[in-house]
Protein backbone atom coordinates (compact mmCIF):
# COMPACT_ATOMS: atom_id res chain seq x y z
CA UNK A 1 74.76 32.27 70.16
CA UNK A 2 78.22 30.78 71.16
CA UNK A 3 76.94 27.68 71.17
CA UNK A 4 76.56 28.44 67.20
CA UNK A 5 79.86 29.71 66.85
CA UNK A 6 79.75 33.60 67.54
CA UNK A 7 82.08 35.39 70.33
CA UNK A 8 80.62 37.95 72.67
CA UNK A 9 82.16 41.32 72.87
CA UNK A 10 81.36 44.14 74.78
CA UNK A 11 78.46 47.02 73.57
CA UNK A 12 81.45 49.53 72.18
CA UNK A 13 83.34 47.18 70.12
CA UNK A 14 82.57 46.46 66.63
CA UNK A 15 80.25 43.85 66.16
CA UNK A 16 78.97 42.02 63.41
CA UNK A 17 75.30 41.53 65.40
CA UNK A 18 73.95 44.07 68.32
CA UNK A 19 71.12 42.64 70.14
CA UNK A 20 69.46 44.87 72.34
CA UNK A 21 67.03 44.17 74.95
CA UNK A 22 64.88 46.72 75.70
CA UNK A 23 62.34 47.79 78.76
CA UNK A 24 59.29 49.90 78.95
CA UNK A 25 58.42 50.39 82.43
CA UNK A 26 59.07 54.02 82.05
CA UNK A 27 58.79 56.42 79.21
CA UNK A 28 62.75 57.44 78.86
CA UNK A 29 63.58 53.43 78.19
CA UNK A 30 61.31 53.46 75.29
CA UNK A 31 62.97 56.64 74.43
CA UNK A 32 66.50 55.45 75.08
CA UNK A 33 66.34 52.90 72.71
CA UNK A 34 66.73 55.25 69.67
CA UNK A 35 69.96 56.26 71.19
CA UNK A 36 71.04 52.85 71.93
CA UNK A 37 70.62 52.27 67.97
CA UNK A 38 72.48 55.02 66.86
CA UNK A 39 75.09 54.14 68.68
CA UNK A 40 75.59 50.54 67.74
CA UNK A 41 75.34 51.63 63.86
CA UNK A 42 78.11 53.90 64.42
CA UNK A 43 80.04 51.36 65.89
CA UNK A 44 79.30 49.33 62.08
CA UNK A 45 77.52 50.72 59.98
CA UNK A 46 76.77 47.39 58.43
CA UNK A 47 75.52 45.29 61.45
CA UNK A 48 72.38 43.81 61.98
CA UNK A 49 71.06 45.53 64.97
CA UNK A 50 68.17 43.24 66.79
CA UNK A 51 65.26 44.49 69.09
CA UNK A 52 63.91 42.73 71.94
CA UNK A 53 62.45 42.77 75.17
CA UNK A 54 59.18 44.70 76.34
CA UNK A 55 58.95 47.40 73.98
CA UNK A 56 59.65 45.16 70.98
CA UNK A 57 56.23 43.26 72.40
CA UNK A 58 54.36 46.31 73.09
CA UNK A 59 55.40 48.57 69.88
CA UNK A 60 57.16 46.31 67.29
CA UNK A 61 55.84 48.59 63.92
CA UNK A 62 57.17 51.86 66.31
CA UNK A 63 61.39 50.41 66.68
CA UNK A 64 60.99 49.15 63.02
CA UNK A 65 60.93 52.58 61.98
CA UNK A 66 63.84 53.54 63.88
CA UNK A 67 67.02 53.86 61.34
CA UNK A 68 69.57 51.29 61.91
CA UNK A 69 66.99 48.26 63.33
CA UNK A 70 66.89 45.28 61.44
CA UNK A 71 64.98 43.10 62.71
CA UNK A 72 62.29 43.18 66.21
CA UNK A 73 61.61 40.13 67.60
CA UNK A 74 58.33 40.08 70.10
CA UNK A 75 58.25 38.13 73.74
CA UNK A 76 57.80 34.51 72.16
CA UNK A 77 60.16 35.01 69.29
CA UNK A 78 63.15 36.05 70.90
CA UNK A 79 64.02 32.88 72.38
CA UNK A 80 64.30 31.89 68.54
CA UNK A 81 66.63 34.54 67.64
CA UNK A 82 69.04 31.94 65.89
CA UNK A 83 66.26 30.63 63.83
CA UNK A 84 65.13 34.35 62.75
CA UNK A 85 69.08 35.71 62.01
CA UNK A 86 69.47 32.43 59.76
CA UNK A 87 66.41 33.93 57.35
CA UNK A 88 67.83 37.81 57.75
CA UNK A 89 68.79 38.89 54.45
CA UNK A 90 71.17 42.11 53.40
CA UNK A 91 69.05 45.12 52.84
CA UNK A 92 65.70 43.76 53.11
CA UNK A 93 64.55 46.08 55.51
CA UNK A 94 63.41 45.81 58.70
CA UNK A 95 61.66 43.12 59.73
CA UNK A 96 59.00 42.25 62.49
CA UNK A 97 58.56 38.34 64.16
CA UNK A 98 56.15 39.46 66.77
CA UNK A 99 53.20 37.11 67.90
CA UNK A 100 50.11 38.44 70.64
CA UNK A 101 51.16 38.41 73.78
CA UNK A 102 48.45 35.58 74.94
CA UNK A 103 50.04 33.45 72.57
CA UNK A 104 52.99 33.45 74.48
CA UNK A 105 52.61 30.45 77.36
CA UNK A 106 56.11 28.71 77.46
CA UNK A 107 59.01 29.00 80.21
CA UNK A 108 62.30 28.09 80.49
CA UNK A 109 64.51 28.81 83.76
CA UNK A 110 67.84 30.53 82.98
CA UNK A 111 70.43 32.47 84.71
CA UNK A 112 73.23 35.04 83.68
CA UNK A 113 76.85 33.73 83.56
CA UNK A 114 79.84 36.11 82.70
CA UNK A 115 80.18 37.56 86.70
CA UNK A 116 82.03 35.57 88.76
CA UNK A 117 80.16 36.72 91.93
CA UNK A 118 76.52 36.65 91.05
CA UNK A 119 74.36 34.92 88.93
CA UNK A 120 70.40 35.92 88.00
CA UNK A 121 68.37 32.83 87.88
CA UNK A 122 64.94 33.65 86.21
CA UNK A 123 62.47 31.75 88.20
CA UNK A 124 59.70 33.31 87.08
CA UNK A 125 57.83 35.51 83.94
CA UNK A 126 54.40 37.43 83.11
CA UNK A 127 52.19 38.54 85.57
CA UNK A 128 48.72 38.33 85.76
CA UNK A 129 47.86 41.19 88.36
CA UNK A 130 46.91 44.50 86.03
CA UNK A 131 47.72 46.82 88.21
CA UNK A 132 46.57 50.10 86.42
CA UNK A 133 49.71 52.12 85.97
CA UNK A 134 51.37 48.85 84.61
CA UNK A 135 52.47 47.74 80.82
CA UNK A 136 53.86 44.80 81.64
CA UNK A 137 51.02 41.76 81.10
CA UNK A 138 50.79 42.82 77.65
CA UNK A 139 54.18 42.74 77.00
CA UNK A 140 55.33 40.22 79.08
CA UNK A 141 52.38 37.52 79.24
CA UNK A 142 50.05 35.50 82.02
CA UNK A 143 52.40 34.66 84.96
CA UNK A 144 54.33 31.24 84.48
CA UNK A 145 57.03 28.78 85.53
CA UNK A 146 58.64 25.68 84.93
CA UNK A 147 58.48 23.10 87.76
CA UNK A 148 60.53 23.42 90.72
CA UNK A 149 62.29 20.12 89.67
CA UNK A 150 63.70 21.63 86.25
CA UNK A 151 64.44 25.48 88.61
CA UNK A 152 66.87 23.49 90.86
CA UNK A 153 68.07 21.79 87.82
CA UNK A 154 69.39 25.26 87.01
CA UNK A 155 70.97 26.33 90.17
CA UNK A 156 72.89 22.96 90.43
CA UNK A 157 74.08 24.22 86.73
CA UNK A 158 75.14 27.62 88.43
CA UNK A 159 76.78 25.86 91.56
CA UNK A 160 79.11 24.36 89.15
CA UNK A 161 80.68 27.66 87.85
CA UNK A 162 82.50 30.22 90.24
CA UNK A 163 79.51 32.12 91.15
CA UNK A 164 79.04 32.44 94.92
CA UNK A 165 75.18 34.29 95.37
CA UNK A 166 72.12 33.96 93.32
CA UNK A 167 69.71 36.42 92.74
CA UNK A 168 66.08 35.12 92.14
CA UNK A 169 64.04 37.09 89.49
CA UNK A 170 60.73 37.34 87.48
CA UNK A 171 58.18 39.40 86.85
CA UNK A 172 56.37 38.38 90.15
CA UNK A 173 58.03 35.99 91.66
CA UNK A 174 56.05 35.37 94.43
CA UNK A 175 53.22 33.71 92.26
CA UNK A 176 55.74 31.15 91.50
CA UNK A 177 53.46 27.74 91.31
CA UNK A 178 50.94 28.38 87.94
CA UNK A 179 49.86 25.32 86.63
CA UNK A 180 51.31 22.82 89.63
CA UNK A 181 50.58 22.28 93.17
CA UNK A 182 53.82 24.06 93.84
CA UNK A 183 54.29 27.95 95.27
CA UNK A 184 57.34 29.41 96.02
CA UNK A 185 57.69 28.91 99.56
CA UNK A 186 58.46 25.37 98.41
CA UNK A 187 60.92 26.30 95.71
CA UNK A 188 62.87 28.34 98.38
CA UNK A 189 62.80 25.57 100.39
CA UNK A 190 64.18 23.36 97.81
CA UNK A 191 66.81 25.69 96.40
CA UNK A 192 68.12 26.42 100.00
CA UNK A 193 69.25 22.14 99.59
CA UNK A 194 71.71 22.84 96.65
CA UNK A 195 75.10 22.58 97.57
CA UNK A 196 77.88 24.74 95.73
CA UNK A 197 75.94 28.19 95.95
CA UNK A 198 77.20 30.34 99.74
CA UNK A 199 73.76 32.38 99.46
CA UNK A 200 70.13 32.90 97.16
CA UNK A 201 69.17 36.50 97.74
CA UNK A 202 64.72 37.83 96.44
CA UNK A 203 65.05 40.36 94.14
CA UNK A 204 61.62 41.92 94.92
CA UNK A 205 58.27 40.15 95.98
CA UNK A 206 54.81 41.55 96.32
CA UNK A 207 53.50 42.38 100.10
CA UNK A 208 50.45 40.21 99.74
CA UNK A 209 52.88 37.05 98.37
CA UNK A 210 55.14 37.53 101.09
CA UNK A 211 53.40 34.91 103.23
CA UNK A 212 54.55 34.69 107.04
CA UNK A 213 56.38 31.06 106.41
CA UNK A 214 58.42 32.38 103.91
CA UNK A 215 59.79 35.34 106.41
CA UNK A 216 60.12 32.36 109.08
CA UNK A 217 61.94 30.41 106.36
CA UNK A 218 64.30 32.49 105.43
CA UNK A 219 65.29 33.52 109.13
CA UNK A 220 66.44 30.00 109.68
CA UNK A 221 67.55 29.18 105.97
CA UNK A 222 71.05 28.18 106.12
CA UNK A 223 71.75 30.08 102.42
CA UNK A 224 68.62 32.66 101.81
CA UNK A 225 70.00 36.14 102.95
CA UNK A 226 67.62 38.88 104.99
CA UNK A 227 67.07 40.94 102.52
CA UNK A 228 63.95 41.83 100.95
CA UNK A 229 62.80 44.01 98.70
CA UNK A 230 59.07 44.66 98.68
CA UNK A 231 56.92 47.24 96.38
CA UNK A 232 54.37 49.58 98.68
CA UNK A 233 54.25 51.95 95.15
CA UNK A 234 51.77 54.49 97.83
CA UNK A 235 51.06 54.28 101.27
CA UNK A 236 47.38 55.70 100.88
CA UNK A 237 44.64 53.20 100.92
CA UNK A 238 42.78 55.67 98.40
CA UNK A 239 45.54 55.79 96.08
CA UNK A 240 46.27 51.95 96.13
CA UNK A 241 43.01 51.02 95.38
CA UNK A 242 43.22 53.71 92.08
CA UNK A 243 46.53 51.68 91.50
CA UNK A 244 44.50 48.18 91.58
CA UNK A 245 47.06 47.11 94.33
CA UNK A 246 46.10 44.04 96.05
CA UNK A 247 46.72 45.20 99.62
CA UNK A 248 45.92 47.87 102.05
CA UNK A 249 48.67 49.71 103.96
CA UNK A 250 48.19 47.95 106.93
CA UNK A 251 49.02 44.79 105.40
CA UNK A 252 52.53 45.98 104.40
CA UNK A 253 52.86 47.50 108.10
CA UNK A 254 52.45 44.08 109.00
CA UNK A 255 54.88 42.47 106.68
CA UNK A 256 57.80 44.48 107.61
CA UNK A 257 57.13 44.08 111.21
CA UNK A 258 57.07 40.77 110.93
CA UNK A 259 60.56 40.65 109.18
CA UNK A 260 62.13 43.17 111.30
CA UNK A 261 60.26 40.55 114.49
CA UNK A 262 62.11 37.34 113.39
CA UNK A 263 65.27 39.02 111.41
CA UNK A 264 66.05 42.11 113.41
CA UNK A 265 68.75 42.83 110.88
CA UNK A 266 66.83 42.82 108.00
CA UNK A 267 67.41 45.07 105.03
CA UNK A 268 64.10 45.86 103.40
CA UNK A 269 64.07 48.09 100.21
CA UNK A 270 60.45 49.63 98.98
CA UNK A 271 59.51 50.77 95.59
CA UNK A 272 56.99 53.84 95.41
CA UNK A 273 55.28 55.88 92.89
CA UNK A 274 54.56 59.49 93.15
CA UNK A 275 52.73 62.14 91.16
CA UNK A 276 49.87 58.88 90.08
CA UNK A 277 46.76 61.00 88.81
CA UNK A 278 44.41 62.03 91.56
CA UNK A 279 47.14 62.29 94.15
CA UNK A 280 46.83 64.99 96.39
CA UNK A 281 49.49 66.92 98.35
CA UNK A 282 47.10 64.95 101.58
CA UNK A 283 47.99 61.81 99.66
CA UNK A 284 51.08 62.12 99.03
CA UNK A 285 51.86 63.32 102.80
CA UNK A 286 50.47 59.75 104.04
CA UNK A 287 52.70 57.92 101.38
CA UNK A 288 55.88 59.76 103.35
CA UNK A 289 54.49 59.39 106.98
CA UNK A 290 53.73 56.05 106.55
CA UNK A 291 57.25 55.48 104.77
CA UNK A 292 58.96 58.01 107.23
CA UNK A 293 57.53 55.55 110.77
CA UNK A 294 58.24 52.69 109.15
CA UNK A 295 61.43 50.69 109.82
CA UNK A 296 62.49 50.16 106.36
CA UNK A 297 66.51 50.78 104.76
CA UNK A 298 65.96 52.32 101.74
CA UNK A 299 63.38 53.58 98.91
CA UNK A 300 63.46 53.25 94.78
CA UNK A 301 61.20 56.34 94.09
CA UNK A 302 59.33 56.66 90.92
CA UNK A 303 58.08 59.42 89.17
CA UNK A 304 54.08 58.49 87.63
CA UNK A 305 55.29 57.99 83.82
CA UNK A 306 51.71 57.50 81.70
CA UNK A 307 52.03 54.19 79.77
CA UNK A 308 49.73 53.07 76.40
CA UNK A 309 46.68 51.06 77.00
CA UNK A 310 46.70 51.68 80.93
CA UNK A 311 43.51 52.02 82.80
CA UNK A 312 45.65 54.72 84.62
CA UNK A 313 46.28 56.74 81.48
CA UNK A 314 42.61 57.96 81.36
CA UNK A 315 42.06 58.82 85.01
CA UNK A 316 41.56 62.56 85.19
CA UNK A 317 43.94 65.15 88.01
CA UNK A 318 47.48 64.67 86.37
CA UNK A 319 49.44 65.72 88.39
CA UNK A 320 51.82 68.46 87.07
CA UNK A 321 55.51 67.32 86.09
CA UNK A 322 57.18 69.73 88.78
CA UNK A 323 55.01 68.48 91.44
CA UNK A 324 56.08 65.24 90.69
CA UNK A 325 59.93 66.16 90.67
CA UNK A 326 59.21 67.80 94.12
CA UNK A 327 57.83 65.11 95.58
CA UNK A 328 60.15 62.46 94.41
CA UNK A 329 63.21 64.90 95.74
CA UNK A 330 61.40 64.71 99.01
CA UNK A 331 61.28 60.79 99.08
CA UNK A 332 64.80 60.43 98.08
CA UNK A 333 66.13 62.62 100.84
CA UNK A 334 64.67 60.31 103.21
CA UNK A 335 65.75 57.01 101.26
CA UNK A 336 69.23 58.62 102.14
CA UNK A 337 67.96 59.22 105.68
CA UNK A 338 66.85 55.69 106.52
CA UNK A 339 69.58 54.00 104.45
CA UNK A 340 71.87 56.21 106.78
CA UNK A 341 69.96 55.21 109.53
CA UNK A 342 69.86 51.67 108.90
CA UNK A 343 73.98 51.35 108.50
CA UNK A 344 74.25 53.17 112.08
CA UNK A 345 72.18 50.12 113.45
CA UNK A 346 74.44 48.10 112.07
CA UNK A 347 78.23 49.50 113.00
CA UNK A 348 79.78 46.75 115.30
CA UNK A 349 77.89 43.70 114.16
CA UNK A 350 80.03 41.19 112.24
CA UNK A 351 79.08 40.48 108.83
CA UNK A 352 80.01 37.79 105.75
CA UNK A 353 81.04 40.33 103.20
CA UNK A 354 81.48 39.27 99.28
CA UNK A 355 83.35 41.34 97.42
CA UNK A 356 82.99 41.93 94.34
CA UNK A 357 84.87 41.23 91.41
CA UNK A 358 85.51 44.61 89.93
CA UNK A 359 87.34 48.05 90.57
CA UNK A 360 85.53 51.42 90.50
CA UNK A 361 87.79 54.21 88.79
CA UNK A 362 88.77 55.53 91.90
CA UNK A 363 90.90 52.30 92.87
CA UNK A 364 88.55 51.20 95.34
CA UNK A 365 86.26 47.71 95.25
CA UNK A 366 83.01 47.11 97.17
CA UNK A 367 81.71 44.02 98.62
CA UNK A 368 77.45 43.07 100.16
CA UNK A 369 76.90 41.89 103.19
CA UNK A 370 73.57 39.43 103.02
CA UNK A 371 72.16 42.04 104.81
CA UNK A 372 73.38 44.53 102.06
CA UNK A 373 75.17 46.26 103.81
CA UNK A 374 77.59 47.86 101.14
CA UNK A 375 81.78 47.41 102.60
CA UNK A 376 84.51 49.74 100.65
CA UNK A 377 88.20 48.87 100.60
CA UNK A 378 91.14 49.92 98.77
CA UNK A 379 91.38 47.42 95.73
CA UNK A 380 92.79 44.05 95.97
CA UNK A 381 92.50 41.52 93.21
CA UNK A 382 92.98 38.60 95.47
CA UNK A 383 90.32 39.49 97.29
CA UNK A 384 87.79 39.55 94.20
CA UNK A 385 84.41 36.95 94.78
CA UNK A 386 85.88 36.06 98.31
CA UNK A 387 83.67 35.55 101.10
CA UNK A 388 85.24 37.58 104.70
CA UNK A 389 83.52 38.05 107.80
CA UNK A 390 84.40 41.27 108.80
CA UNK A 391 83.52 43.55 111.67
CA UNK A 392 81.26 46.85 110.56
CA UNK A 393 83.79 49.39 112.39
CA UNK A 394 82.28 52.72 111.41
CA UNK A 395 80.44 54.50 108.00
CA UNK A 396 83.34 56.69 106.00
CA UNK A 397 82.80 59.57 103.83
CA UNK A 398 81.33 57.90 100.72
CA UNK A 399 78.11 56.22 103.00
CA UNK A 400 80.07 52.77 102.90
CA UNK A 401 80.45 50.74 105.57
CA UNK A 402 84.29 50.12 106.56
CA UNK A 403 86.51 47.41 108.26
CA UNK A 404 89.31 48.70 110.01
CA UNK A 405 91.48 45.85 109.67
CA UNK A 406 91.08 47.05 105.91
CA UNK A 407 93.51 49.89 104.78
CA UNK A 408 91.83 52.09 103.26
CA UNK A 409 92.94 54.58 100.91
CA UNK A 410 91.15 57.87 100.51
């Protein structure tokens, strides 16, 4: 869009276009996007407010009815959007540009700019795996890339801005490879050659993708950071197999010893679901023993949210709402528990710490390690996207990790 002349501003300025890209992976971001409406029409009440994203695929008729929306563009169309807003016409309505999903085959890498410290480079979209509580192959598409060739092409185009770590994303990135004799062990290996970017750091990859020569790879890579972030959504064999997981529990046992083996230091995040129909209190007690012995940093817990046109939706046992908050509390107590636990590991180890580039109300800034370890410090604009190795002296009252030859303010 600036290439075409138009300036970015941020979401609570008056604009003369909102676009909003929306999710629908739970049930509050479908709902949220009513209130995200309302709010750019009060900001002008004469904009043309845009829909995209997943729940523009999934329900394009259902956002065209919202007040305010002009126009909802599905999955294929949105990487038109220039071509659509030339044809968009005062007071015509709403309008829909929204194609089925299996029509939607083509890929483009592309990364976020606008932070200095850290840029998203999409690797990656669709998935082809149907789990049963999932939404997103039919809003999202069959699983595809672009070559590795044209993916590096990208993060040579990031290594030429500011931006010191890259975050790889996709749907499933781990099935990186459709269509070539590629896979994503041999993008890493590829990426981990471009000069101009300090560190590449998974956003999340599937236990049964996360092969054993990618672990060994990134223990020696001289950029990839140890830090992984791997879904388990239940640790009950019964419950996975409801979920149409494609793994057992002793699989993902296996994968995070074998990180913790070669990268001792490791951070490795999980993402569970609780309250999925036909869970039992007996099922849900192996999800947090299994999670409890296991030598994992820290959880994203889930709530079961019941999704359109999932098998899941029409399995019988719901499990009641408050059961669902109860169990979810219980998780996230011992998220805090083993993310506690996991810093304490850490205090006197030396770290590469980039901080980032803004300031929290409070006056203070934070910085990752690769490890993710997350460092505090009183704010200092020179320091902003700066690497510092820094010694881990001791965990202060907020849960942050602290250097003492940082002054702190408190």
């Amino acid at each position: 869009m600036e290439d075409h002349g138009f300036t970015r501003v941020d979401f609570n300025e008056y604009s003369d276009i909102y676009v909003i890209n929306t999710c629908s992976v739970t049930e509050n971001a479908d709902k949220k996007c009513k209130s995200v409406v309302k709010q750019a029409r009060k900001q002008n009440p004469e904009a043309d407010v845009v829909i995209i994203g997943c729940y523009a695929q999934l329900k394009p008729q259902e956002i065209s009815e919202i007040p305010g929306v002009s126009m909802v563009l599905g999955a294929k169309e949105k990487f038109n959007l220039m071509e659509h807003l030339s044809k968009l016409k005062r007071d015509q309505g709403p309008v829909i540009y929204n194609s089925n999903i299996k029509e939607t085959r083509d890929f483009v890498p592309a990364f976020s700019f606008g932070d200095r410290t850290r840029s998203f480079l999409k690797v990656q979209d669709g998935c082809d795996y149907f789990c049963s509580f999932c939404t997103i192959p039919l809003a999202r598409g069959k699983s595809r890339n672009a070559s590795i060739e044209e993916t590096v092409q990208k993060a040579e185009e990031v290594a030429q801005t500011e931006v010191k770590e890259v975050v790889l994303t996709g749907v499933n990135i781990g099935d990186f490879g459709q269509g070539a004799d590629e896979s994503f062990y041999d993008l890493i290996q590829q990426l981990d050659q471009v000069d101009g970017i300090d560190r590449y750091r998974i956003s999340s990859i599937e236990p049964n993708l996360l092969s054993n020569e990618i672990i060994d790879f990134v223990a020696q890579s001289k950029r990839f950071v140890p830090h992984f972030h791997v879904p388990l959504q239940s640790g009950d064999d019964e419950i996975l197999k409801s979920m149409r997981r494609k793994y057992k529990r002793d699989l993902y046992r296996e994968r995070v010893a074998k990180i913790k083996e070669v990268m001792p230091n490791a951070c490795i995040g999980v993402d569970v679901i609780v309250g999925f129909p036909g869970e039992t209190e007996e099922h849900f007690l192996n999800t947090y023993h299994f999670l409890k012995d296991l030598d994992i940093s820290y959880l994203h817990v889930f709530p079961y949210s019941e999704r359109n046109n999932t098998t899941a939706k029409k399995l019988k046992d719901k499990v009641p709402k408050k059961i669902k908050t109860s169990r979810a509390a219980q998780l996230r107590s011992l998220s805090e528990k083993k993310r506690r636990k996991f810093y304490e590991t850490q205090v006197g180890g030396s770290f590469e710490v980039l901080w980032e580039s803004n300031t929290n109300d409070d006056g203070m800034m934070h910085g990752f390690s690769g490890n993710y370890l997350r460092f505090e410090r009183s704010y200092d604009p020179d320091r902003s996207n700066q690497v510092e190795r820094l010694q881990f002296d001791q965990i202060n009252e907020n849960g942050f990790a602290v250097s003492k030859g940082l002054k702190m303010t408190v």
